[in-house]
Protein backbone atom coordinates (compact mmCIF):
# COMPACT_ATOMS: atom_id res chain seq x y z
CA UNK A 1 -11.37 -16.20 26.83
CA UNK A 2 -10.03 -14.84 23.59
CA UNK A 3 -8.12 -16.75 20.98
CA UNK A 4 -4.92 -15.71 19.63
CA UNK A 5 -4.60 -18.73 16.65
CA UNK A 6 -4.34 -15.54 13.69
CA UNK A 7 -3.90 -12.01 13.52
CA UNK A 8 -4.93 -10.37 10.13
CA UNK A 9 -3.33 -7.19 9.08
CA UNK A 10 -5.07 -4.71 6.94
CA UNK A 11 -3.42 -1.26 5.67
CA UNK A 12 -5.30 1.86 7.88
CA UNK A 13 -5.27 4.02 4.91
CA UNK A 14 -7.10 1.48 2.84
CA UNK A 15 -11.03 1.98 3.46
CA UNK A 16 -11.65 -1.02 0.95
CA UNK A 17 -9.55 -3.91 3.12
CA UNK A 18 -10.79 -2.16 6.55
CA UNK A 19 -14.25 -1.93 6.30
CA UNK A 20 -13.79 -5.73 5.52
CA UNK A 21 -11.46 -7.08 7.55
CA UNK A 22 -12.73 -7.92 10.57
CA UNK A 23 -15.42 -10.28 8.18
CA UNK A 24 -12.27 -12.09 7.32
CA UNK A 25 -12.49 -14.51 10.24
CA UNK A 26 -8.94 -14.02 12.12
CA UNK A 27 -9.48 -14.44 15.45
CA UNK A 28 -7.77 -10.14 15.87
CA UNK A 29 -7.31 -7.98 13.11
CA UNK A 30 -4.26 -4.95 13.17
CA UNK A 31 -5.12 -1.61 11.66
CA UNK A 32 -1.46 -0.96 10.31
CA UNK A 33 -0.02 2.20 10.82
CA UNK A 34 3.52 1.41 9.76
CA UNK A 35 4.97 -0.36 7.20
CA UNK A 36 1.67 -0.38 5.24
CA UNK A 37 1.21 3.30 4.94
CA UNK A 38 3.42 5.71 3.73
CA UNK A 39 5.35 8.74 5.51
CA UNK A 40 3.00 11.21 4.13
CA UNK A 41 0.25 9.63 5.22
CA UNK A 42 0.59 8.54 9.04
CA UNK A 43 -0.53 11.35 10.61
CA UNK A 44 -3.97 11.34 8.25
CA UNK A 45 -4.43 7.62 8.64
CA UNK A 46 -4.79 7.62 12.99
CA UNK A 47 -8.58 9.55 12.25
CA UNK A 48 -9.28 6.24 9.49
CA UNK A 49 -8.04 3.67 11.98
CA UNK A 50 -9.47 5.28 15.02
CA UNK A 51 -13.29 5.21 13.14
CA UNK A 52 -12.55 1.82 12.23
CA UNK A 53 -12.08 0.53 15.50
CA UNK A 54 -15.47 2.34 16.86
CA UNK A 55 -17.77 0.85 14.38
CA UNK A 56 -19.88 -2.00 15.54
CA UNK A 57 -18.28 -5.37 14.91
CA UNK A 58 -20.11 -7.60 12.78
CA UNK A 59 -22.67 -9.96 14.34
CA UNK A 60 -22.22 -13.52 14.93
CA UNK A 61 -20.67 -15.45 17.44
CA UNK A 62 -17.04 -14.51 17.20
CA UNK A 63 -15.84 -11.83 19.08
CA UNK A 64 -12.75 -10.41 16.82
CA UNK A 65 -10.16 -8.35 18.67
CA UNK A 66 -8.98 -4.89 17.30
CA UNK A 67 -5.35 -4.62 17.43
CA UNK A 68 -3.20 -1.45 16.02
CA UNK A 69 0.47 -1.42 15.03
CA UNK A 70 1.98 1.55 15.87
CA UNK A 71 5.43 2.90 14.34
CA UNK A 72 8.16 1.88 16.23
CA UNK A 73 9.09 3.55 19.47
CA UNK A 74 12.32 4.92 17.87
CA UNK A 75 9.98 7.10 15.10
CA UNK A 76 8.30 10.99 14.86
CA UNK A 77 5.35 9.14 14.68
CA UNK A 78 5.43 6.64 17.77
CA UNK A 79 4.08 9.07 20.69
CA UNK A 80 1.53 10.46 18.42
CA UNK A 81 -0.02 7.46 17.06
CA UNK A 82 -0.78 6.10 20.94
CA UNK A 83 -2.22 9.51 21.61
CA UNK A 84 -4.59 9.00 18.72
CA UNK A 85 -5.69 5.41 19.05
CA UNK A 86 -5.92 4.74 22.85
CA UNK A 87 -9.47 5.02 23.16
CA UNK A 88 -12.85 3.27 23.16
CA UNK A 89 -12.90 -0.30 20.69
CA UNK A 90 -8.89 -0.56 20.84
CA UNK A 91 -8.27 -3.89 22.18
CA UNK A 92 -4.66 -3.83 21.77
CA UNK A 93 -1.26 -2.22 20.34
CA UNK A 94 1.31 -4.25 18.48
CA UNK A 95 4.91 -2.19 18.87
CA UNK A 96 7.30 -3.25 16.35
CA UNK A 97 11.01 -2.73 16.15
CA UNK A 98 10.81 -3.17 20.17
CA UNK A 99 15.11 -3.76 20.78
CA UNK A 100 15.79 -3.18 24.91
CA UNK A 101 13.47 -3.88 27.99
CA UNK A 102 13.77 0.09 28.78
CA UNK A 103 11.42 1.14 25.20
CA UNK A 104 8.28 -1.42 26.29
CA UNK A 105 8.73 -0.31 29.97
CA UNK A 106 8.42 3.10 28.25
CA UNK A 107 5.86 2.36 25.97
CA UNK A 108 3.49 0.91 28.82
CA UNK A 109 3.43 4.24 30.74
CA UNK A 110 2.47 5.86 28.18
CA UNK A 111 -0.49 3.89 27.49
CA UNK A 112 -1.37 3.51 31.48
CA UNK A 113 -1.05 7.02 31.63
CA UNK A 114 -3.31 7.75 28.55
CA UNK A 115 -5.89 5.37 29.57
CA UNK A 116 -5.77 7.11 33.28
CA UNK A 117 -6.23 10.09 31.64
CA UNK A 118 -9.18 9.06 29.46
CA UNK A 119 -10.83 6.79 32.04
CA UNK A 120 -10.21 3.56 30.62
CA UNK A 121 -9.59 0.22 32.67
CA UNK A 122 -6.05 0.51 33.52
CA UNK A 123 -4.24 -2.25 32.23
CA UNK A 124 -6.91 -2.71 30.12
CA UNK A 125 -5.43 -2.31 27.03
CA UNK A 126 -2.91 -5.41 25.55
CA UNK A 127 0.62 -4.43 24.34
CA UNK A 128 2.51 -7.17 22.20
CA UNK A 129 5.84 -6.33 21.25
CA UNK A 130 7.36 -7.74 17.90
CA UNK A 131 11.02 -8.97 18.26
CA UNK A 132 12.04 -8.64 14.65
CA UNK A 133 16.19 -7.89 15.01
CA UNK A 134 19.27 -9.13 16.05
CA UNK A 135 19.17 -6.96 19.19
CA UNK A 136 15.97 -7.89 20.00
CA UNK A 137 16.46 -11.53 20.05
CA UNK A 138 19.88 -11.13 21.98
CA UNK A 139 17.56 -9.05 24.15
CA UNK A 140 14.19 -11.08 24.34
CA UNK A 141 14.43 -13.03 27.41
CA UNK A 142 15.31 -9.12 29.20
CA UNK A 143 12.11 -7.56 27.53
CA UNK A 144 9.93 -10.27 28.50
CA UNK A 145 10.77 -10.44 31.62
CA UNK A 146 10.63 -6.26 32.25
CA UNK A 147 7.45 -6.67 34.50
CA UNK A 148 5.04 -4.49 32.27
CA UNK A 149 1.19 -5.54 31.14
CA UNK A 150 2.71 -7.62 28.37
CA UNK A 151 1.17 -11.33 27.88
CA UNK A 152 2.83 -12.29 25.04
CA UNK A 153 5.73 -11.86 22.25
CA UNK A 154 5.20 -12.05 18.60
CA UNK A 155 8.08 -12.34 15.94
CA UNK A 156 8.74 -10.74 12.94
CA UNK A 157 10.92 -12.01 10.50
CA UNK A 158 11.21 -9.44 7.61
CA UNK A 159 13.07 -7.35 9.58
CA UNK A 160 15.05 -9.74 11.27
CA UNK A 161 16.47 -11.45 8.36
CA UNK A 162 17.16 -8.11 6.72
CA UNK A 163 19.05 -7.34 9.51
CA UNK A 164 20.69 -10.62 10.13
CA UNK A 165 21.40 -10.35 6.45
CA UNK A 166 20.13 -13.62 6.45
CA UNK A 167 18.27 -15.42 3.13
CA UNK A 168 14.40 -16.20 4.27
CA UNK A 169 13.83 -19.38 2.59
CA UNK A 170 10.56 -21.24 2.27
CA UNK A 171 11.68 -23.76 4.33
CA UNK A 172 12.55 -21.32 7.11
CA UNK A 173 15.16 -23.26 9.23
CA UNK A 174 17.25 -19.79 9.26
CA UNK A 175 14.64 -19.09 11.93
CA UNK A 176 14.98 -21.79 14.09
CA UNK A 177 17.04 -20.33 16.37
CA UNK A 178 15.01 -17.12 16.81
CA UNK A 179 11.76 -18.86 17.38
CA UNK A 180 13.18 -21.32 19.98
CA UNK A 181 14.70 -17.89 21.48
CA UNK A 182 11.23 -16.42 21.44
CA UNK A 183 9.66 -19.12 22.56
CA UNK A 184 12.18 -19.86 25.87
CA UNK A 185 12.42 -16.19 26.72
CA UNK A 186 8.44 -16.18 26.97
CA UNK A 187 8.06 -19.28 28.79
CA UNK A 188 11.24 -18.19 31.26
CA UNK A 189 8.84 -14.84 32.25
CA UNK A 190 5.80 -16.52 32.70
CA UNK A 191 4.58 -14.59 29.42
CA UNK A 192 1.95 -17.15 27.00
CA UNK A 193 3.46 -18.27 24.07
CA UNK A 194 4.33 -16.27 21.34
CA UNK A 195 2.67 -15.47 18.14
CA UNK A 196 4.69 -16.15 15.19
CA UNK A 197 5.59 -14.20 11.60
CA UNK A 198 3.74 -13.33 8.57
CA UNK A 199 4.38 -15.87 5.89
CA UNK A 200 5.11 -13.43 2.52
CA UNK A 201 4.21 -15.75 -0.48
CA UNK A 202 0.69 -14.98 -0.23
CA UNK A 203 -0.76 -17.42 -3.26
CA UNK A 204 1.27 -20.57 -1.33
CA UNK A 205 -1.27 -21.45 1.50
CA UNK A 206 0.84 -24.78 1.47
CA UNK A 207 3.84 -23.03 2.49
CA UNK A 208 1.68 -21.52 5.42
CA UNK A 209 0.35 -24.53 6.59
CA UNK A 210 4.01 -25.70 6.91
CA UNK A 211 5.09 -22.67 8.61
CA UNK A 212 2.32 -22.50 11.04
CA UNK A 213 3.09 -26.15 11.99
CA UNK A 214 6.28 -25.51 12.67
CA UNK A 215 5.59 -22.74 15.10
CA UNK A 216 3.27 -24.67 16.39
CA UNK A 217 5.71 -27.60 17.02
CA UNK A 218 8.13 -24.66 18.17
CA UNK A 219 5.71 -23.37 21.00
CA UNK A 220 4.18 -20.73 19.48
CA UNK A 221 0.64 -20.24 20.07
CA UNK A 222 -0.67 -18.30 16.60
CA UNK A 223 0.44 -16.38 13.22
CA UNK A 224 0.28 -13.14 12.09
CA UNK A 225 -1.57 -13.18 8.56
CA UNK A 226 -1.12 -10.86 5.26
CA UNK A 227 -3.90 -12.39 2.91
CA UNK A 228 -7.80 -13.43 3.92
CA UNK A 229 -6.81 -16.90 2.86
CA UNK A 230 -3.97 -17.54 4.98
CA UNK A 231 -6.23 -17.45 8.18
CA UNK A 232 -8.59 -20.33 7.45
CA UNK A 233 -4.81 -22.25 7.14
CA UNK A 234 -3.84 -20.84 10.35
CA UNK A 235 -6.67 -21.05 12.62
CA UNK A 236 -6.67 -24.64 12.17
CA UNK A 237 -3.06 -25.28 12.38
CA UNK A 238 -3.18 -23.67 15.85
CA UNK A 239 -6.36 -25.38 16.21
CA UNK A 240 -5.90 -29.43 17.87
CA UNK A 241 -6.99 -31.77 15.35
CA UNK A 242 -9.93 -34.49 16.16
CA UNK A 243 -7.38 -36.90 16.20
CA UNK A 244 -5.35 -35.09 18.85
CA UNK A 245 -8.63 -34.12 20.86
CA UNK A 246 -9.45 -37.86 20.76
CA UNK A 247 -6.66 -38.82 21.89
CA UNK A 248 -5.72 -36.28 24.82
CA UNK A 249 -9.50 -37.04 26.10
CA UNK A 250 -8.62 -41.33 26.39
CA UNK A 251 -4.78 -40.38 28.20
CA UNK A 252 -6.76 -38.24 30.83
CA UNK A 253 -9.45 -40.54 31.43
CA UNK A 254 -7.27 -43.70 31.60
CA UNK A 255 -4.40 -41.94 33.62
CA UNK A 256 -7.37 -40.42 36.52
CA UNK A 257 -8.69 -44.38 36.32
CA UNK A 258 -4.68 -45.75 37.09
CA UNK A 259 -4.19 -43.53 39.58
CA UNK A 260 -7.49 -43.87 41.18
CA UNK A 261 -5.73 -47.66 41.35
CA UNK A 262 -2.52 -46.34 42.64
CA UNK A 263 -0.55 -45.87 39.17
CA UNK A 264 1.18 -42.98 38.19
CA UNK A 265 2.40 -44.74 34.95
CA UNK A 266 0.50 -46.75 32.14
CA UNK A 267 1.09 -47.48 28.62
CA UNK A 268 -1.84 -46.24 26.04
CA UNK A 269 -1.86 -46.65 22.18
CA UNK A 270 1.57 -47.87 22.11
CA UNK A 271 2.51 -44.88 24.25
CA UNK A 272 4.14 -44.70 27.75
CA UNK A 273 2.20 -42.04 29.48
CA UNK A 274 3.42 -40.45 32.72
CA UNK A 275 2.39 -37.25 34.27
CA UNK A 276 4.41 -34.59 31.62
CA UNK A 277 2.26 -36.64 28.63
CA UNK A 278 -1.20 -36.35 30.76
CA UNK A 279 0.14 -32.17 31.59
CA UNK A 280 0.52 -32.01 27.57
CA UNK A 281 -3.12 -34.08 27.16
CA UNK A 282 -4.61 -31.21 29.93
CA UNK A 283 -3.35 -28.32 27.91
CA UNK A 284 -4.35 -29.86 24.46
CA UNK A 285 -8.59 -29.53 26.16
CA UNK A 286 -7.97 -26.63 27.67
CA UNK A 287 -6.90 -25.05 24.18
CA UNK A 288 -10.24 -26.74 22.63
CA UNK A 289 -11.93 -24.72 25.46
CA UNK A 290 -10.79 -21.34 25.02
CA UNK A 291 -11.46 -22.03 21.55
CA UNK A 292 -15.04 -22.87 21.56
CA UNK A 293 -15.53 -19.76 24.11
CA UNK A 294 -14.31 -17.18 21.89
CA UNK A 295 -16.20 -18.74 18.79
């Protein structure tokens, strides 16, 4: 099962940061298409990212997932970049600026139609929207719940607070509303949980740390990264601690021994546990599972 803790992002016109970012150890990297490369260069930059994505990965025994961010679905360049880089080693597309349910509905015939076309597994292919407006967050809950291939939401909050004309603070409690929007709209359509901003003060792995907590604490279920260092900080923020992997292990095994005795309520620690703390205890091992698998 594949992780989804980090997600690195590496400019496609930039041989120097592709050929090593998938060495970086983010659990996916995204071959940028957008913001990272200029007008003049899009078009060129599909052949880059498209080679990139066929090399062999490097060995080991992490699988890392190739990811590609498209320009937005609104852009010259939208249609054209999916026409270039659905193909063999593409893993997945990240589709920013997504605003209504009707452009990912859009967006995901076009890719089952391409991979039809080009005899890929249908479905095959993951599509992960970014909500990064006011409109998209007023529209999240409708986009998630559109009934396409999508699995799970990420948020962007560059865009969002420049078009909030909001202040993004290192503290970040301007967001609190549009993560707990993110996070309710996914749960509401059955989608995972989402994956959360890039943190822009790339020297403050501190800051990070803090950020990806609080995401974490939010629902969120990873972090998209801009610097090599910020993913060690993620992946084990989105990682459960020994403490926590201790502890969810002793709640299960003393809850199955109380009811095996006809309890459905004990006390543990100091804590009352019932069957929502043992659900939460469940999910914290099965997290430690799909971690070890994809490692």
């Amino acid at each position: 099962m594949p992780a989804y803790r980090s997600f690195l992002f590496a400019p496609g016109n930039h041989a120097r940061k592709v050929a090593k970012v998938f060495e970086c150890g983010a659990d996916n990297v995204i071959l940028d298409l957008e913001d990272a490369v200029a007008k003049a260069e899009k078009v060129a930059t599909r052949a880059l990212v498209v080679e990139a994505l066929q090399r062999p990965r490097p060995s080991g025994t992490k699988r890392v997932g190739g990811y590609v961010r498209v320009n937005g679905f609104h852009t010259e360049f939208c249609y054209g970049d999916a026409v270039a880089v659905i193909g063999p080693g593409l893993d997945g597309i990240i589709l920013p600026m997504v605003e209504r349910s009707e452009q990912i509905m859009a967006f995901d015939w076009l890719v089952g139609s391409l991979e039809r076309e080009r005899g890929l597994p249908p479905g095959g292919i993951d599509i992960i929207p970014i909500i990064e407006t006011g409109k998209g967050i007023a529209n999240a809950r409708a986009i998630a719940a559109a009934g396409t291939r999508v699995k799970r939401m990420a948020f962007g909050a560059g865009d969002y607070t420049l078009d909030m004309n909001m202040e993004w603070t290192r503290g970040e409690s301007e967001l609190e509303h549009a993560r707990a929007e993110m996070a309710v709209a996914s749960r509401a359509a059955g989608l995972e949980a989402p994956i959360d901003t890039v943190w822009v003060h790339i020297k403050d792995l501190d800051g990070i740390a803090a950020s990806a907590k609080r995401a974490r604490q939010l629902g969120f279920q990873g972090k998209m990264c801009i610097y090599p260092p910020q993913v060690e900080v993620v992946n084990r923020a989105f990682t459960p601690t020994e403490e926590e992997i201790a502890f969810a292990r002793r709640v299960v095994a003393a809850f199955e021994k109380a009811e095996r005795e006809g309890s459905s309520s004990i006390q543990l620690d100091g804590f009352f546990i019932d069957y929502p703390i043992v659900y939460k205890a469940q999910r914290t091992l099965d997290a430690v599972r799909a971690t070890e698998e994809a490692t």
